[in-house]
N, C-alpha and C. Protein backbone atom coordinates (compact mmCIF):
# COMPACT_ATOMS: atom_id res chain seq x y z
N UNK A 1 -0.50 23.89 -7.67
CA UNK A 1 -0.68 22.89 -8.70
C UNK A 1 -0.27 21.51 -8.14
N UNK A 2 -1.58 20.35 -8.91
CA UNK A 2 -0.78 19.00 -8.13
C UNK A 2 0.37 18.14 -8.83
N UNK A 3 1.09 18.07 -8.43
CA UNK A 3 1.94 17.07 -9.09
C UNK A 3 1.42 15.34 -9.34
N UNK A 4 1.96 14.93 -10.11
CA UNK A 4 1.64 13.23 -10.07
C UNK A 4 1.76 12.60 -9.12
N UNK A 5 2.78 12.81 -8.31
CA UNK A 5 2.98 11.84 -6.79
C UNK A 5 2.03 12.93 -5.81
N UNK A 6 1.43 13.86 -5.80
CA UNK A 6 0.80 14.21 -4.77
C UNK A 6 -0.75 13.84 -5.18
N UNK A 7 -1.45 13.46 -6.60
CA UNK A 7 -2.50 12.37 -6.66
C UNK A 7 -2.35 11.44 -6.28
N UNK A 8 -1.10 10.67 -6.44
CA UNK A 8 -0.85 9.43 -6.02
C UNK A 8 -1.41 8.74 -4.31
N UNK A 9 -0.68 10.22 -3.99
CA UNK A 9 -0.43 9.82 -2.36
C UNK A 9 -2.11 10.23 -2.01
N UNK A 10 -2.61 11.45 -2.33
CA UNK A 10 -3.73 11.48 -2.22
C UNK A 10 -4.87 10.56 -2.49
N UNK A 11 -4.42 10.05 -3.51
CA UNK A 11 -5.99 8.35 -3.84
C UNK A 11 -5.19 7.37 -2.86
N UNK A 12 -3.80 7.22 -2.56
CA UNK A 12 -3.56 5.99 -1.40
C UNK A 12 -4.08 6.31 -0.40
N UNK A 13 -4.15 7.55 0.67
CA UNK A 13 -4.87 7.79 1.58
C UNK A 13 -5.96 7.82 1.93
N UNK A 14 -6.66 7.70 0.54
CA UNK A 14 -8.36 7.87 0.61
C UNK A 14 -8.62 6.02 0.72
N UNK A 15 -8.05 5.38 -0.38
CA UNK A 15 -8.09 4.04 -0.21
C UNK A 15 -7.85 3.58 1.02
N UNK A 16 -6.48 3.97 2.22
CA UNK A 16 -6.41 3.25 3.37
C UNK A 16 -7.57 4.00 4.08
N UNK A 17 -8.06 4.55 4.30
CA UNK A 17 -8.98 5.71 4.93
C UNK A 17 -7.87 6.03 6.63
N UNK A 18 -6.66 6.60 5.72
CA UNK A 18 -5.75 6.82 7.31
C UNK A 18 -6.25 8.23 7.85
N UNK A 19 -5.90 8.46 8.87
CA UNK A 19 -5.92 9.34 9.83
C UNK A 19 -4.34 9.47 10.32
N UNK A 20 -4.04 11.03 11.03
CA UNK A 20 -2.91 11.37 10.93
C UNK A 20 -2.28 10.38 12.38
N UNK A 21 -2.94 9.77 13.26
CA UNK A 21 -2.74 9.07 14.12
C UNK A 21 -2.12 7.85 14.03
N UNK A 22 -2.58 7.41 12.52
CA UNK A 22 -2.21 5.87 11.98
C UNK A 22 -0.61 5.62 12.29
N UNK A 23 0.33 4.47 12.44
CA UNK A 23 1.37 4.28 12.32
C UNK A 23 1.08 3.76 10.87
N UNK A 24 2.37 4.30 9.97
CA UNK A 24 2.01 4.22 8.39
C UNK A 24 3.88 4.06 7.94
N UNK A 25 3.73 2.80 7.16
CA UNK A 25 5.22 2.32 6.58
C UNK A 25 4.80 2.25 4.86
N UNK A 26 5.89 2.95 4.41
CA UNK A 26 5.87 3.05 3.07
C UNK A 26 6.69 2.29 2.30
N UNK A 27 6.80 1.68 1.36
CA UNK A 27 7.92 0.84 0.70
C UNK A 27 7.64 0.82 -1.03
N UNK A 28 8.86 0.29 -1.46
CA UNK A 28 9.05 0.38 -3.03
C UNK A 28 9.77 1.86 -3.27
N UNK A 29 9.93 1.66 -4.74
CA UNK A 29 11.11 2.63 -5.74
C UNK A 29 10.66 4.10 -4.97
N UNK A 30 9.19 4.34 -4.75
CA UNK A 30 8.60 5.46 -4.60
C UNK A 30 8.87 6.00 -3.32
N UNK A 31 8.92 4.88 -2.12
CA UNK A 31 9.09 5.07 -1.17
C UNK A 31 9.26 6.84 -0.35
N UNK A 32 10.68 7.04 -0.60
CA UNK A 32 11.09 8.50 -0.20
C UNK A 32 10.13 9.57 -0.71
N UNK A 33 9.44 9.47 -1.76
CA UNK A 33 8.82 10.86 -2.22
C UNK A 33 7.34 10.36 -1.58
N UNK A 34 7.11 9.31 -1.06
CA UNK A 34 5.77 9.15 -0.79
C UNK A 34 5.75 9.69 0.86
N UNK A 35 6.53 9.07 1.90
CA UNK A 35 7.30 9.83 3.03
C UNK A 35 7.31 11.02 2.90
N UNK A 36 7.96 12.06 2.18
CA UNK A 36 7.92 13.59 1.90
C UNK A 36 6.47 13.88 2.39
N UNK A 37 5.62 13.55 1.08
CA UNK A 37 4.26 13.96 0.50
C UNK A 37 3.61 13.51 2.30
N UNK A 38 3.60 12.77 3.00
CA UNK A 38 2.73 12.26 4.04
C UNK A 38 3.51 13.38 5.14
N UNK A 39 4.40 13.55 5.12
CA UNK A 39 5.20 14.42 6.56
C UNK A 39 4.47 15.74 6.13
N UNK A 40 4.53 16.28 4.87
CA UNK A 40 3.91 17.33 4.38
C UNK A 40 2.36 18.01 4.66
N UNK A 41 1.67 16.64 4.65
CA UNK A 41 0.27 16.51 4.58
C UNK A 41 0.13 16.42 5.99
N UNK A 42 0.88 16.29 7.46
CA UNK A 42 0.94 15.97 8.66
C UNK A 42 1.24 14.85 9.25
N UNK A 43 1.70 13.97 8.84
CA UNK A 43 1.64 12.31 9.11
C UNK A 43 2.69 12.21 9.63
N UNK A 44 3.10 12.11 11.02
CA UNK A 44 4.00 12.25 11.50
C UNK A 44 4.84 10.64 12.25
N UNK A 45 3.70 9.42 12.55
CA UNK A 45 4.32 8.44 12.31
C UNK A 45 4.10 7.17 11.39
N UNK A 46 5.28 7.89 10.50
CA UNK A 46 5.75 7.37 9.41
C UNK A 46 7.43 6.78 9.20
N UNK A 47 7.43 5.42 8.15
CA UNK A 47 8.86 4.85 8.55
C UNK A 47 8.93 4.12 6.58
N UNK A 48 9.50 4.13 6.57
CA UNK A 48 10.13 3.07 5.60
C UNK A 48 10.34 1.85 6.10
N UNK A 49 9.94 1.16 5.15
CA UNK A 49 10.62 -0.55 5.37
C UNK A 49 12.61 -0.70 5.88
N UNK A 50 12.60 0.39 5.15
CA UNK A 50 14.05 0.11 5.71
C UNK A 50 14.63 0.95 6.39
N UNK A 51 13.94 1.94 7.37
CA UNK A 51 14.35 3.00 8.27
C UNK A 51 13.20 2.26 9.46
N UNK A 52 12.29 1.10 9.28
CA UNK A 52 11.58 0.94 10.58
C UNK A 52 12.56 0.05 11.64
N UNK A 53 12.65 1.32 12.80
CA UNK A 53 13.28 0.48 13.64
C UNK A 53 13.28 -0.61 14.81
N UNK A 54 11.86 -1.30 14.75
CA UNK A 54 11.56 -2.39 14.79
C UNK A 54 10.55 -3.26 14.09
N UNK A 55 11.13 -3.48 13.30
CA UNK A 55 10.11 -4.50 12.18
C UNK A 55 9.48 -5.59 13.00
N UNK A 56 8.42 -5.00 13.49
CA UNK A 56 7.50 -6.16 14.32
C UNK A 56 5.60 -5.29 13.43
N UNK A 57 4.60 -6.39 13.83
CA UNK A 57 3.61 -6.11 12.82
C UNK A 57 2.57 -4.91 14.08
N UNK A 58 3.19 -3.66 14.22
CA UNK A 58 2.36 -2.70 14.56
C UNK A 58 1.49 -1.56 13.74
N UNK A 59 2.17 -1.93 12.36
CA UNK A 59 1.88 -0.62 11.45
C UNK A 59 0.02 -0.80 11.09
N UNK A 60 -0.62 0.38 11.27
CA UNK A 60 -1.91 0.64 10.85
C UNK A 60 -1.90 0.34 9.07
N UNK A 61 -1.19 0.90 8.52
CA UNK A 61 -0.90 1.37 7.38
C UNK A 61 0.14 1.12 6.31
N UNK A 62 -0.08 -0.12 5.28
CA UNK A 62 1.50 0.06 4.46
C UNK A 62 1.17 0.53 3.07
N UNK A 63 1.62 1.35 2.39
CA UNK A 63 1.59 2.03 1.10
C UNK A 63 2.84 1.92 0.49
N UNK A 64 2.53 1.03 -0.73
CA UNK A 64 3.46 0.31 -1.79
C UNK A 64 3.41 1.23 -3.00
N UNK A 65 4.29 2.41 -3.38
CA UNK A 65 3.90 2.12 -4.26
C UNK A 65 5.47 2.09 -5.70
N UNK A 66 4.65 1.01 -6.78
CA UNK A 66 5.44 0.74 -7.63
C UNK A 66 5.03 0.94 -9.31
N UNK A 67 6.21 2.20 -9.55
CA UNK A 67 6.11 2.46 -10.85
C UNK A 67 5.90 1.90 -11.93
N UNK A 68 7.15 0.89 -11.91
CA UNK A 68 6.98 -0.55 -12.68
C UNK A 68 8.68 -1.35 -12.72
N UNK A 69 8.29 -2.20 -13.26
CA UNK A 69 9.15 -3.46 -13.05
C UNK A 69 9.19 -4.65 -12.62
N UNK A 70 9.71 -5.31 -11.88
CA UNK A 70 9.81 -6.96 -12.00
C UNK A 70 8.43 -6.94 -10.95
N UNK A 71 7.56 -8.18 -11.67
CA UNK A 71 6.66 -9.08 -10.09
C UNK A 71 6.97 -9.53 -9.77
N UNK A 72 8.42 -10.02 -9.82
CA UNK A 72 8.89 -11.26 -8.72
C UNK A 72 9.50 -9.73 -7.86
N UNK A 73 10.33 -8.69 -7.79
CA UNK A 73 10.63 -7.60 -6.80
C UNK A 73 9.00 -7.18 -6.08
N UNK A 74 8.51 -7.15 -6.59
CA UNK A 74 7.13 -6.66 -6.31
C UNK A 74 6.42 -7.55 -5.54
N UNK A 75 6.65 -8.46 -5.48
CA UNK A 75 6.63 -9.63 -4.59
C UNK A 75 6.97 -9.83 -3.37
N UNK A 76 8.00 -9.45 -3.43
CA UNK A 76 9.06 -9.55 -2.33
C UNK A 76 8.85 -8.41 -1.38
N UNK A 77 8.96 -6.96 -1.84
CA UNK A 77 8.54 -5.85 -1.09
C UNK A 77 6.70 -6.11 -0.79
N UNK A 78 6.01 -6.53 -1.53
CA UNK A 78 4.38 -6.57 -0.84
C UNK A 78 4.86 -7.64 0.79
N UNK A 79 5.82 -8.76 0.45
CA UNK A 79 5.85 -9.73 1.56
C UNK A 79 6.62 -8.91 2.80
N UNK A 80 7.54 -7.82 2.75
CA UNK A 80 8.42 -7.10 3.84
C UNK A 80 7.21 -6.02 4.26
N UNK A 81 6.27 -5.39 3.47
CA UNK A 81 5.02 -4.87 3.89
C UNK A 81 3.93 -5.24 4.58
N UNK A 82 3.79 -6.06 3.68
CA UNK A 82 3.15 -7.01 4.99
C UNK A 82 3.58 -7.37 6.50
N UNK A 83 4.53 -7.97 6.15
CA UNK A 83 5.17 -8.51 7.46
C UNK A 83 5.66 -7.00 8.55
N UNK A 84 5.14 -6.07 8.40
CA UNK A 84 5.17 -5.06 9.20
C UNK A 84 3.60 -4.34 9.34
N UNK A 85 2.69 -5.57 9.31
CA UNK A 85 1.57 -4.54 9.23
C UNK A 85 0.91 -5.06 10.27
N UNK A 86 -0.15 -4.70 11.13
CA UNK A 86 -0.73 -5.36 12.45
C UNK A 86 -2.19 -6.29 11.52
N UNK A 87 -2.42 -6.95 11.90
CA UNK A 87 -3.79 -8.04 11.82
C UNK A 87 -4.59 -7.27 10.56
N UNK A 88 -5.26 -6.12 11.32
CA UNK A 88 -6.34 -5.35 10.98
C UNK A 88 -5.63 -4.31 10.16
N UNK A 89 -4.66 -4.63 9.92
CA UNK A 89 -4.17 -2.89 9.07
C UNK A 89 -4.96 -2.89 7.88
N UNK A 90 -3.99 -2.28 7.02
CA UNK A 90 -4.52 -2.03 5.51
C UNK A 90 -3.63 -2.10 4.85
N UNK A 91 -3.10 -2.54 3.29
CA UNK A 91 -2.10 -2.74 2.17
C UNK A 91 -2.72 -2.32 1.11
N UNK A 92 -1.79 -0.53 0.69
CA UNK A 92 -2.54 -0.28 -0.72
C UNK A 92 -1.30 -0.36 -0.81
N UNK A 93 -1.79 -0.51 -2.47
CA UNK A 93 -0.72 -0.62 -3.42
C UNK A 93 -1.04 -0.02 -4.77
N UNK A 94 -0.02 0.93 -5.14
CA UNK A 94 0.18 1.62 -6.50
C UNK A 94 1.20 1.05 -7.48
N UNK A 95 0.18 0.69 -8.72
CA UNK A 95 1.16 0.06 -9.74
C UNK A 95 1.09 1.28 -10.79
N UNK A 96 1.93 1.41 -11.33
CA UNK A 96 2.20 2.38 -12.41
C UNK A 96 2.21 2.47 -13.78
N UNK A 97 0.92 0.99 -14.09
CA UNK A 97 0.78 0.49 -15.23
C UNK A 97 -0.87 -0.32 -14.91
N UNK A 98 -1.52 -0.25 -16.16
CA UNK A 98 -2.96 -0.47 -16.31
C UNK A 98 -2.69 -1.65 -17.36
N UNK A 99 -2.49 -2.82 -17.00
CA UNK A 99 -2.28 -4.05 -17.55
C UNK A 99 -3.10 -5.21 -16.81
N UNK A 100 -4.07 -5.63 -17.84
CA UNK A 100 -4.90 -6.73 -16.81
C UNK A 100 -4.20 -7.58 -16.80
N UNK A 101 -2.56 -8.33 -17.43
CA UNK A 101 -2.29 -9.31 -16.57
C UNK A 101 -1.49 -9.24 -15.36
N UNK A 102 -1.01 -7.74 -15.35
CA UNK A 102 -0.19 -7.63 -14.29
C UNK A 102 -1.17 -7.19 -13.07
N UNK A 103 -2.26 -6.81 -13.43
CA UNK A 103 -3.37 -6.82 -12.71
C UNK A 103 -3.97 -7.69 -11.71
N UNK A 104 -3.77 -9.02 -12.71
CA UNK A 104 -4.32 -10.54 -12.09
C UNK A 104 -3.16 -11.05 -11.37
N UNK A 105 -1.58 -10.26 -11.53
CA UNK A 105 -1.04 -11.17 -10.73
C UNK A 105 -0.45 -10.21 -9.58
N UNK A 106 -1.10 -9.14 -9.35
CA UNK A 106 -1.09 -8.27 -8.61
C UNK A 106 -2.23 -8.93 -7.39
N UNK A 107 -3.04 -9.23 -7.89
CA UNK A 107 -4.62 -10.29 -7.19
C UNK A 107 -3.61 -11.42 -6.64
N UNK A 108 -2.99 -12.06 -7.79
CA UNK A 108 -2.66 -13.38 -6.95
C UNK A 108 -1.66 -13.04 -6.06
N UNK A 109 -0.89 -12.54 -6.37
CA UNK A 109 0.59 -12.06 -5.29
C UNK A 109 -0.38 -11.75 -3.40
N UNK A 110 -1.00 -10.63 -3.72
CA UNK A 110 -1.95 -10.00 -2.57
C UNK A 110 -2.88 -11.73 -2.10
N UNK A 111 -2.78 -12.58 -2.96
CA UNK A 111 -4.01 -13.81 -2.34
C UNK A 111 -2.63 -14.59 -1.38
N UNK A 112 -1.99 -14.69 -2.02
CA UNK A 112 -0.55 -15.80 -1.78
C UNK A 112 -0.48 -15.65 -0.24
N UNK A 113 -0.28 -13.62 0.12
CA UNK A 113 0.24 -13.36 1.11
C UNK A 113 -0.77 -13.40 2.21
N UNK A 114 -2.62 -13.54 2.14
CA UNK A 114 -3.56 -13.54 3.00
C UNK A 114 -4.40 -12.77 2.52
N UNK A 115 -4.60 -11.87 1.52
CA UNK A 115 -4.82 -10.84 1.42
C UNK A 115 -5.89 -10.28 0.37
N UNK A 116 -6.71 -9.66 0.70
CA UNK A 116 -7.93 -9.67 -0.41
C UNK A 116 -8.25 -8.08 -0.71
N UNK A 117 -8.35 -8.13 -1.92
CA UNK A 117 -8.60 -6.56 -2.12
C UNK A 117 -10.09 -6.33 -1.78
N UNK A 118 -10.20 -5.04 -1.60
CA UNK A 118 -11.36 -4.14 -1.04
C UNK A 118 -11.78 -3.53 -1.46
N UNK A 119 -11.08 -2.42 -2.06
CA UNK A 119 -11.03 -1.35 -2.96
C UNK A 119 -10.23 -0.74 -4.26
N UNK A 120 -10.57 -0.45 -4.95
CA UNK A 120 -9.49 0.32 -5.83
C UNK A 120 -10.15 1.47 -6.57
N UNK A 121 -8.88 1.59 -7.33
CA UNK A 121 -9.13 2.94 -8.43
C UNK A 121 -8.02 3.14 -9.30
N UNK A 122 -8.49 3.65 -10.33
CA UNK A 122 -7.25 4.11 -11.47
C UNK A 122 -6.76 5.36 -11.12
N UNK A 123 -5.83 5.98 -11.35
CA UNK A 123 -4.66 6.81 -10.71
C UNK A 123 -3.82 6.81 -11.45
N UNK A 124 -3.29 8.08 -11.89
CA UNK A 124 -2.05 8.41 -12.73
C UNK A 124 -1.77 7.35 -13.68
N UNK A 125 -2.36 7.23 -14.57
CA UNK A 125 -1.92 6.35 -15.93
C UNK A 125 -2.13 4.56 -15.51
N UNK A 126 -2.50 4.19 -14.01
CA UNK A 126 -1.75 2.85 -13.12
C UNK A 126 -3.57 2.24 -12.14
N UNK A 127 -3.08 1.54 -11.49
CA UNK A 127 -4.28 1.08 -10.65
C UNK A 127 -3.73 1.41 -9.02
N UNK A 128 -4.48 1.74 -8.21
CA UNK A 128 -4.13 1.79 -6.52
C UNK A 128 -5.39 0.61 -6.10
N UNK A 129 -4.70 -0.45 -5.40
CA UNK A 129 -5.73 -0.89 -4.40
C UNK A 129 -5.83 -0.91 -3.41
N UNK A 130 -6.50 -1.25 -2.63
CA UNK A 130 -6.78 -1.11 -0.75
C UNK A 130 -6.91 -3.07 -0.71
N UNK A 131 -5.88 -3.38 0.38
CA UNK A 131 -5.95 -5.14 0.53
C UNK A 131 -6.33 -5.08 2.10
N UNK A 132 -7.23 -6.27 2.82
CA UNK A 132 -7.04 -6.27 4.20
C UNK A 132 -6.52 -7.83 4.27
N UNK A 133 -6.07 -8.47 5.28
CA UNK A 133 -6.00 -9.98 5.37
C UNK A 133 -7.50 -10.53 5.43
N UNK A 134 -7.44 -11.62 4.94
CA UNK A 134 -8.76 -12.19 5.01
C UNK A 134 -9.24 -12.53 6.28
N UNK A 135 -8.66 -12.93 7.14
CA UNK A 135 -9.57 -13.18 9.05
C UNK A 135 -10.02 -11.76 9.23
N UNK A 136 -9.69 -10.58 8.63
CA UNK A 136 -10.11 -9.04 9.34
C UNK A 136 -11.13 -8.40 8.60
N UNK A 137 -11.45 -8.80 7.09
CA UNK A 137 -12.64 -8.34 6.81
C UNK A 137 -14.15 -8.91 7.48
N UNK A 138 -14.94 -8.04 7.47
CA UNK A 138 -16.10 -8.41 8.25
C UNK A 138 -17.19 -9.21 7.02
N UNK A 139 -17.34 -10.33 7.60
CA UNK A 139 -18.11 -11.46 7.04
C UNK A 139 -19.12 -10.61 5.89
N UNK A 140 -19.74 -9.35 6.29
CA UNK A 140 -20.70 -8.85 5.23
C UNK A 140 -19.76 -8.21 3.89
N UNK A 141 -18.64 -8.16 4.00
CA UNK A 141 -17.54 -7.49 3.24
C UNK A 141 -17.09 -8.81 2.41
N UNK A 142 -16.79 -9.60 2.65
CA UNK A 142 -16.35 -10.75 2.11
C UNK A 142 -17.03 -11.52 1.25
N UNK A 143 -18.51 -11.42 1.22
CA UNK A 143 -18.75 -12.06 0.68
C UNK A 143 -19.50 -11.78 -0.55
């Protein structure tokens, strides 16, 4: 039987389209059970924002995800995610609430930092999106 965090982790993986090869950093409240669920599934390099032991921007992969609570915290962890992700990576993010204004400032937060969504989907009661930086999507994607 699936649990809620193993849909979760399952629509984030489909959104980044990772492979077990990816270097993949997880962050937010969820963090630890999302780590579990990926070591489980085979994903073997994997780190937390706050177990990566060199925070430089190599990660293929960062998966946020947040239940709910402040956008200014939510803010702050998308910016320490980022800042560990390489050029071309990918930034999904799970919110744990289906609110179009927290929606729109989920858009602006992800614009602030470079960052343009790609993809999404609804998921467990919440929204997941897929963000790339804007220099890395390909001109036919962008526009």
């Amino acid at each position: 039987m699936m649990t809620k965090d193993d849909r979760i982790i399952d629509a984030m993986i489909l959104l980044a389209r990772a492979v077990k090869s990816h270097r993949i950093v997880v962050a937010g409240p969820h963090s630890a059970a999302i780590l579990v669920g990926l070591q489980l599934r085979g994903y073997a390099r994997i780190a937390t924002t706050k177990t990566l032991r060199a925070p430089c921007a190599l990660n293929d992969v960062a998966l946020v995800a947040w239940p709910a609570g402040s956008m200014k915290d939510l803010q702050v962890t998308l910016g320490h995610a980022a800042g560990v992700l390489s050029g071309s990576g990918v930034l999904v993010v799970w919110m744990g609430m289906r609110d179009s204004v927290m929606n729109q400032r989920l858009r602006q937060a992800l614009g602030r930092l470079g960052f343009r969504i790609e993809s999404g989907t609804g998921c467990e009661k919440g929204i997941a999106v897929a963000a790339r930086r804007l220099g890395s999507i390909p001109a036919e994607m962008a526009a």
